[in-house]
N, C-alpha and C. Protein backbone atom coordinates (compact mmCIF):
# COMPACT_ATOMS: atom_id res chain seq x y z
N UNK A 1 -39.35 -25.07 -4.71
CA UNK A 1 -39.19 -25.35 -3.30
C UNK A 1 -39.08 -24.02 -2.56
N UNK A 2 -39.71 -24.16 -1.55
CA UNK A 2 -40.03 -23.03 -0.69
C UNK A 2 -39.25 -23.20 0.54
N UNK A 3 -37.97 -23.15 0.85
CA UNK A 3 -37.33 -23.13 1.92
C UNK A 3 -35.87 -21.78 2.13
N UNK A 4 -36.07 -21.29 3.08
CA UNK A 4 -34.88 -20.08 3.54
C UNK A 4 -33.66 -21.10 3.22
N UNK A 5 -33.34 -21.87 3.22
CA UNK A 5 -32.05 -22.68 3.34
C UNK A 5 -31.45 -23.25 2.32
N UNK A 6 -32.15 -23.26 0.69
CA UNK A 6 -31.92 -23.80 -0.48
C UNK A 6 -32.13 -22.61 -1.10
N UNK A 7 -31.41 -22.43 -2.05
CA UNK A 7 -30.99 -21.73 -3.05
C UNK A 7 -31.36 -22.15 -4.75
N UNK A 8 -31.51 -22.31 -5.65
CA UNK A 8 -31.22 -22.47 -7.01
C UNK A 8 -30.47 -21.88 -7.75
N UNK A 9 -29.42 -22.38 -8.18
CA UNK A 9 -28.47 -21.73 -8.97
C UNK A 9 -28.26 -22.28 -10.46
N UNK A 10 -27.26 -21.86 -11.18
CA UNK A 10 -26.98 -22.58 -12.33
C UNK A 10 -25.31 -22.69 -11.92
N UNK A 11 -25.27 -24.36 -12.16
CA UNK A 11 -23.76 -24.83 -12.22
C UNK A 11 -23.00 -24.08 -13.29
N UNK A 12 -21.76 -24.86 -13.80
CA UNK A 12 -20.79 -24.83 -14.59
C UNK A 12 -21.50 -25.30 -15.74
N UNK A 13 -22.03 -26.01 -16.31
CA UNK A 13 -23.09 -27.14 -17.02
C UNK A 13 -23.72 -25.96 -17.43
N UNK A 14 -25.06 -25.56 -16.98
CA UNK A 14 -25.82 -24.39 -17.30
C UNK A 14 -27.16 -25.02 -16.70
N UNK A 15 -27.04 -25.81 -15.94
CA UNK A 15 -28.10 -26.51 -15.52
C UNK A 15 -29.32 -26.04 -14.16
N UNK A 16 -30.09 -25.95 -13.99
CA UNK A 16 -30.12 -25.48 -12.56
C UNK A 16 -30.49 -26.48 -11.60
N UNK A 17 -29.85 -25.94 -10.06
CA UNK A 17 -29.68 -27.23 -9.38
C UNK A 17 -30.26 -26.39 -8.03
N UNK A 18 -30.16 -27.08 -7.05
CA UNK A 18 -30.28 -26.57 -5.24
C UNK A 18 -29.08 -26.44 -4.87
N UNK A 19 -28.75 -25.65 -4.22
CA UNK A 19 -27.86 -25.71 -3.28
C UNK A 19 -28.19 -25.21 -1.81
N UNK A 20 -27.83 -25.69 -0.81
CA UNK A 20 -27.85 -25.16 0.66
C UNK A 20 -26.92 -23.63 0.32
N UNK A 21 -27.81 -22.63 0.79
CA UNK A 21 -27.25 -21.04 0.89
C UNK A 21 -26.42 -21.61 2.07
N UNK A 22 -27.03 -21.74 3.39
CA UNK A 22 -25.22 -21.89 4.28
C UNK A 22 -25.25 -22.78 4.77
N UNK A 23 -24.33 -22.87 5.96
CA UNK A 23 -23.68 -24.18 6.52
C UNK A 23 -23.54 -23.64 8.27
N UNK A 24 -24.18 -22.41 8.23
CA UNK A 24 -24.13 -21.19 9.03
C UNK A 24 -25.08 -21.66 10.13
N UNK A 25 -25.33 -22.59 10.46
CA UNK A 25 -26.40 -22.81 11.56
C UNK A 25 -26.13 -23.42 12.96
N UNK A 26 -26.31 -22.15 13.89
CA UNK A 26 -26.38 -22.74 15.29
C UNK A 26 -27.37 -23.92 16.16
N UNK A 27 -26.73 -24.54 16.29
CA UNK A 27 -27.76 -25.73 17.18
C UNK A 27 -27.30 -25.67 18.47
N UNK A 28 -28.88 -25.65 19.51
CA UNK A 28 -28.93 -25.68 20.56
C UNK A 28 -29.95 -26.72 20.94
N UNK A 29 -29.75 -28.01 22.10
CA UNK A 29 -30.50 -28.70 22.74
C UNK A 29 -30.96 -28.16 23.94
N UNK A 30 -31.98 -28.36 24.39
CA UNK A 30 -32.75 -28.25 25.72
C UNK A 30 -33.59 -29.00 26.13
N UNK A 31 -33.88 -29.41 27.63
CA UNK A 31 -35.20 -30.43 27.60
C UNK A 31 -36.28 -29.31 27.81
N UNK A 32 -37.31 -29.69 27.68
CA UNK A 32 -38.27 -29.23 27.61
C UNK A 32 -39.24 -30.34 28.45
N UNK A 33 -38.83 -30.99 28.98
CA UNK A 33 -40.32 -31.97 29.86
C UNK A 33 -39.85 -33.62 29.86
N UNK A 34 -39.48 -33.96 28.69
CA UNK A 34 -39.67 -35.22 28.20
C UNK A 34 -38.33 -35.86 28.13
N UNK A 35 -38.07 -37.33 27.70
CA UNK A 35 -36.42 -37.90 28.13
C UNK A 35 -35.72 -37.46 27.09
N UNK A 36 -36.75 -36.96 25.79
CA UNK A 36 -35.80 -36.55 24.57
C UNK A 36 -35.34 -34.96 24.84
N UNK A 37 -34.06 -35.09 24.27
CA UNK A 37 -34.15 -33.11 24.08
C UNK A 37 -34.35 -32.75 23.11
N UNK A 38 -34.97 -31.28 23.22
CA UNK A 38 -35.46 -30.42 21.96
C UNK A 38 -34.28 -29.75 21.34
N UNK A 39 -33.72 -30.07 20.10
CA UNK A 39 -32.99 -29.44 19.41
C UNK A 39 -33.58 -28.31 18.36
N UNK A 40 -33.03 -27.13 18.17
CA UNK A 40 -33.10 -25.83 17.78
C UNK A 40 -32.18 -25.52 16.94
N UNK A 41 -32.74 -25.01 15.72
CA UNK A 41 -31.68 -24.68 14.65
C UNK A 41 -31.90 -23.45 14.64
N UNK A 42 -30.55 -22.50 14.36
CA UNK A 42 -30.73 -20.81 14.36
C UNK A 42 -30.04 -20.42 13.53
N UNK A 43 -30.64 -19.64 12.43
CA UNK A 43 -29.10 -19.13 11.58
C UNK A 43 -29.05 -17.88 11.56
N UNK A 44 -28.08 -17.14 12.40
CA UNK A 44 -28.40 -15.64 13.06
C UNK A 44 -29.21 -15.88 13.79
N UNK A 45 -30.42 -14.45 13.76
CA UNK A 45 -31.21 -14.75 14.86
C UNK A 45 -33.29 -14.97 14.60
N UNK A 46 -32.41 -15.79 13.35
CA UNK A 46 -33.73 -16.63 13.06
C UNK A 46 -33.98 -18.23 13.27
N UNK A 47 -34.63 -18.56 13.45
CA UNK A 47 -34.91 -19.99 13.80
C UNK A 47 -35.32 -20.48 12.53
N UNK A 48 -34.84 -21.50 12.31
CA UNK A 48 -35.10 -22.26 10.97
C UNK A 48 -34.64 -23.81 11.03
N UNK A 49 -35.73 -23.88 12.33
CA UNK A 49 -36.17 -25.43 12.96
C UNK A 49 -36.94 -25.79 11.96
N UNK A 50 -38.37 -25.47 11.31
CA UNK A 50 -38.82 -25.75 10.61
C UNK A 50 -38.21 -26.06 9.16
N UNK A 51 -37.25 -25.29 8.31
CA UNK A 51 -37.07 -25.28 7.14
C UNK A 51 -35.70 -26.77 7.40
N UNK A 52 -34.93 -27.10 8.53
CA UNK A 52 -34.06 -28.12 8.55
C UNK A 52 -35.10 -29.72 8.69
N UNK A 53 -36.56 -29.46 9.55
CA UNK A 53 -37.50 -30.39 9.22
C UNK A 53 -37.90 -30.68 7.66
N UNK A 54 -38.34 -29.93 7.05
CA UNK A 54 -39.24 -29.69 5.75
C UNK A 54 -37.83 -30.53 4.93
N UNK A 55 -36.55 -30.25 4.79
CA UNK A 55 -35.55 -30.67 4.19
C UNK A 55 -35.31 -31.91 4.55
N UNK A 56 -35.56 -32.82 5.72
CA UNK A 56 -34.86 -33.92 6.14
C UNK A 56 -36.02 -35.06 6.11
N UNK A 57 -37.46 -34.32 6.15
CA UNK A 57 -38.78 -35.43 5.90
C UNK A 57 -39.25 -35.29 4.54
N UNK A 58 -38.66 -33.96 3.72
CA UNK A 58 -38.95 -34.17 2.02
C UNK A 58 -39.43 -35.50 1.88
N UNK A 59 -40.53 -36.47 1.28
CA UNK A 59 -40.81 -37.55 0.10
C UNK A 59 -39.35 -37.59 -0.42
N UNK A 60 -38.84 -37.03 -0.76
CA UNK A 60 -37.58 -37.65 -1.99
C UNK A 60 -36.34 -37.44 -1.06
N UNK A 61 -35.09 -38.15 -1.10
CA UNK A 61 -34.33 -37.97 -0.23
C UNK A 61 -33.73 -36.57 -0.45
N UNK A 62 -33.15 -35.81 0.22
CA UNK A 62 -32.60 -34.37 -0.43
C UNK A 62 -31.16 -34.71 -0.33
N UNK A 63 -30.50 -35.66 -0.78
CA UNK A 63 -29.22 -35.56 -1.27
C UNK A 63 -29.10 -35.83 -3.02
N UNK A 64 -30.47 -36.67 -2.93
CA UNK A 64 -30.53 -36.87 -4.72
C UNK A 64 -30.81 -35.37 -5.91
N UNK A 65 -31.27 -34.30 -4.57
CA UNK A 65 -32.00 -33.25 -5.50
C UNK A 65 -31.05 -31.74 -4.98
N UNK A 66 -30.35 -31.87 -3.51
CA UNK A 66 -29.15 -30.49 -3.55
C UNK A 66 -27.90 -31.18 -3.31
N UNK A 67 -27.59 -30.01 -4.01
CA UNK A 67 -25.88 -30.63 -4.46
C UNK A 67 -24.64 -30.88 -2.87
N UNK A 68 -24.44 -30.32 -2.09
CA UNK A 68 -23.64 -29.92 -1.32
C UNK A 68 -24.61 -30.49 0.01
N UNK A 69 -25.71 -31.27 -0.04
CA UNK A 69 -26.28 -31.85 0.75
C UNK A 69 -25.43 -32.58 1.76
N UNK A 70 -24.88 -33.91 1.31
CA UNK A 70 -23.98 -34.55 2.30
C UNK A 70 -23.24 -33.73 3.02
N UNK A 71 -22.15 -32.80 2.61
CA UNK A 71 -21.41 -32.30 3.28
C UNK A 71 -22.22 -31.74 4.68
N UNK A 72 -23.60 -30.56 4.09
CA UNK A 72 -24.02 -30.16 4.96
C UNK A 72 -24.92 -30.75 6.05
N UNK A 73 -24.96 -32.14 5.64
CA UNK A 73 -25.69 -33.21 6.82
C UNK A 73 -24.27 -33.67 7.83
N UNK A 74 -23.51 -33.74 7.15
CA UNK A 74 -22.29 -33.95 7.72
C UNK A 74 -22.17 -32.74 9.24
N UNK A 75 -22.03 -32.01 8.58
CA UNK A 75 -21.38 -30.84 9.66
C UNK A 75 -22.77 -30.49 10.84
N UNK A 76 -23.88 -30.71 10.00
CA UNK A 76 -25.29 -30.20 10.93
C UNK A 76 -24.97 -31.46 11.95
N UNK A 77 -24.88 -32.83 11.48
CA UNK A 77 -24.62 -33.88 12.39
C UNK A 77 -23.90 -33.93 13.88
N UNK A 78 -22.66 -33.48 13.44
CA UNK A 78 -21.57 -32.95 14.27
C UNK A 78 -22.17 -31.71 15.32
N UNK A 79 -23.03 -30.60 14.88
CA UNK A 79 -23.26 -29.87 15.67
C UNK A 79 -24.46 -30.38 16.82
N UNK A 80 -24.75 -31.26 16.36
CA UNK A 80 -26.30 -32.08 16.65
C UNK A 80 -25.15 -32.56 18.18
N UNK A 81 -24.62 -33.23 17.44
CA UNK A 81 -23.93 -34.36 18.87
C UNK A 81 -22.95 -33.49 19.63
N UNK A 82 -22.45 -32.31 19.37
CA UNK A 82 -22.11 -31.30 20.30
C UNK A 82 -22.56 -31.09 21.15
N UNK A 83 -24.24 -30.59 20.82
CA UNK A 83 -25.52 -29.80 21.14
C UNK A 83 -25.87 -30.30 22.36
N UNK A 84 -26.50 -32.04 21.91
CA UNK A 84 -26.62 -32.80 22.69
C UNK A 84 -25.71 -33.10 24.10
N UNK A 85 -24.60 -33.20 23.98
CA UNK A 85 -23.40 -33.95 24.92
C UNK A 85 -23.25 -32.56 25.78
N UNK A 86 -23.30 -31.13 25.45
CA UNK A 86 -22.92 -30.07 25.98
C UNK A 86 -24.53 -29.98 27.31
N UNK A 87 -25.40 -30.31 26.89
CA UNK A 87 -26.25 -30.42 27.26
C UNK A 87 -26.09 -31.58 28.59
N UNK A 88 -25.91 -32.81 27.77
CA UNK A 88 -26.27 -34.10 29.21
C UNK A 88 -24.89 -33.51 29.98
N UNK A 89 -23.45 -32.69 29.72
CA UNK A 89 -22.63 -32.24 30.30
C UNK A 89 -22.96 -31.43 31.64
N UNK A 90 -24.14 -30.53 31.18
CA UNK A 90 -24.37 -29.46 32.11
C UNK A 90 -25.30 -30.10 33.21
N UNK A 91 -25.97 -31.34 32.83
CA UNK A 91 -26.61 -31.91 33.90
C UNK A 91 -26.50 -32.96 34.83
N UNK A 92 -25.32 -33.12 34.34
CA UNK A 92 -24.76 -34.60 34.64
C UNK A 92 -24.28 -34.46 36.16
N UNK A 93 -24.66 -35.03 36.97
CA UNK A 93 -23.99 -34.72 38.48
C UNK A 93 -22.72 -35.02 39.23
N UNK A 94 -21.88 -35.63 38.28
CA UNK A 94 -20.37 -36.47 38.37
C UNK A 94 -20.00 -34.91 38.18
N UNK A 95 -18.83 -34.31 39.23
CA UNK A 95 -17.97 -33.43 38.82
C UNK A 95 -16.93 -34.07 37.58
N UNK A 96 -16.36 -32.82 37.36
CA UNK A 96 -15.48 -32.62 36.14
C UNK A 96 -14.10 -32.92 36.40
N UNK A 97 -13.55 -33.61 35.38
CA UNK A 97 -12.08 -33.92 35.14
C UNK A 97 -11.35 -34.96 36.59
N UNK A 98 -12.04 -35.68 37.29
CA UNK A 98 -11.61 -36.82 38.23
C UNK A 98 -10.83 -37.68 37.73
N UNK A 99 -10.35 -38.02 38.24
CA UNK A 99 -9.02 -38.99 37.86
C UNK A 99 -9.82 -40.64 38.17
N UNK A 100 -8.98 -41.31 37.83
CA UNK A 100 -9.58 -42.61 37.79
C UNK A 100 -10.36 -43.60 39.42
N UNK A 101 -9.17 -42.92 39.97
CA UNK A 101 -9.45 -43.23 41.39
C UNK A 101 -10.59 -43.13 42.36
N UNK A 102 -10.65 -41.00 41.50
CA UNK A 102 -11.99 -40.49 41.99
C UNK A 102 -13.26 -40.90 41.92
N UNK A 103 -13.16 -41.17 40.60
CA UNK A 103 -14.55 -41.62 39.86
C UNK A 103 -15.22 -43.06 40.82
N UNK A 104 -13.88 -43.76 40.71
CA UNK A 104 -15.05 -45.03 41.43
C UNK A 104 -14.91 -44.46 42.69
N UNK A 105 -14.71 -43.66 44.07
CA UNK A 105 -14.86 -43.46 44.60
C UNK A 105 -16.40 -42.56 44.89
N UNK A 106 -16.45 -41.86 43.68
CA UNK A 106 -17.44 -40.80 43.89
C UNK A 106 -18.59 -42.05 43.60
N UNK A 107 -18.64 -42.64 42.17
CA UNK A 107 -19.98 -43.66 42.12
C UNK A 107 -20.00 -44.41 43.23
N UNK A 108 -19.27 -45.17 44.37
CA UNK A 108 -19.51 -45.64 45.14
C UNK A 108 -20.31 -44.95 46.40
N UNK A 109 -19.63 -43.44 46.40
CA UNK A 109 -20.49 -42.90 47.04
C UNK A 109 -22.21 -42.20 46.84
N UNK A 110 -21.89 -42.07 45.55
CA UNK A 110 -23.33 -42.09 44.99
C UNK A 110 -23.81 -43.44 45.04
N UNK A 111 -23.93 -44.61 44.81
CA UNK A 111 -24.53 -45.97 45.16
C UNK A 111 -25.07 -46.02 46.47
N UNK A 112 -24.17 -45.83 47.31
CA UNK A 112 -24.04 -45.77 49.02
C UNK A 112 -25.60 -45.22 49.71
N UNK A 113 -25.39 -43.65 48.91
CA UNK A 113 -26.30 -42.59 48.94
C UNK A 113 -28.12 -43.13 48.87
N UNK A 114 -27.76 -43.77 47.40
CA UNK A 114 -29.19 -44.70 46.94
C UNK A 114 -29.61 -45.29 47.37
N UNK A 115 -28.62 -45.92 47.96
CA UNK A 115 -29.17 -47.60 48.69
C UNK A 115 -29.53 -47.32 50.21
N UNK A 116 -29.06 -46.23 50.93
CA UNK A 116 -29.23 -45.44 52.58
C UNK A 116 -31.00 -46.44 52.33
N UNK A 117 -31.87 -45.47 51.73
CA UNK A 117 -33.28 -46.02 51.89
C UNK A 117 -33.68 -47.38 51.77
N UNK A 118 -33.04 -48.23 51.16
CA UNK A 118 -33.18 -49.72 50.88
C UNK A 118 -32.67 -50.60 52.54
N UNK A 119 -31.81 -50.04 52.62
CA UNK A 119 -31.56 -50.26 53.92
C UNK A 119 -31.94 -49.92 55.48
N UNK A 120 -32.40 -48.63 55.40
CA UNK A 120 -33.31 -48.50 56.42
C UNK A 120 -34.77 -49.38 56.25
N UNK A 121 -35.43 -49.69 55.13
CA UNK A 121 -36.21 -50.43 55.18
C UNK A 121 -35.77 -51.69 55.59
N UNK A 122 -35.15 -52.42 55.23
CA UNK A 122 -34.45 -53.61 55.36
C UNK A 122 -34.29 -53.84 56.91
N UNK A 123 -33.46 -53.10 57.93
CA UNK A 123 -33.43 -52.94 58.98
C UNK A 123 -34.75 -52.82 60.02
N UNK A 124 -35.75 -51.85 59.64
CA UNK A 124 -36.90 -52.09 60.13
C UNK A 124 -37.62 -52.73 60.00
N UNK A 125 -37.96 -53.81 59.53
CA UNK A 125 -38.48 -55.42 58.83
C UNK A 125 -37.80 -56.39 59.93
């Protein structure tokens, strides 16, 4: 296997197995055009978007064939839904930290906002 991100070693056993070299990987989302976002894997300041593809569409599942797999789907997971949420965070147009009160106040005023045009039509009819 030809990937920056797997290793071969020999266990305790004497066997040789895969292991994920790290656990070391930055993820970043961005949109790029479309409703999905583009997630980016970096470990340092290499990109190794491709080698976390090649590992996750393998033919064979890659938890049956590297050892420390789960864990590291585990934690990549977690950075995934960070990635993501930090992202719809920065675009999201609801200010930050409102109290309960605020909130339906502010969506009401955002509704209000939407509907201005539904109603000027409505009125001129």
């Amino acid at each position: 296997m030809n990937n920056r991100l797997i290793e071969v070693v020999t266990n305790d056993v004497g066997e040789t197995v895969y292991k994920m070299k790290t656990f070391d990987i930055h993820v970043t989302a961005k949109l790029t055009g479309g409703i999905a976002p583009t997630i980016t894997y970096l470990h340092g300041d290499k990109d190794v978007t491709d080698d976390i593809r090649a590992i996750r569409f393998h033919f064979e599942n890659p938890a049956s064939y590297i050892e420390n797999y789960a864990s590291f789907q585990k934690i990549l997971f977690e950075k995934e839904q960070r990635a993501v949420n930090e992202l719809y965070e920065m675009i999201n147009i609801k200010p930050k930290n409102m109290s309960t009160g605020k909130q339906i106040l502010w969506s009401s005023f955002v509704f209000f906002l939407v509907m201005i045009p539904i109603f000027i039509i409505l009125l001129i009819k």
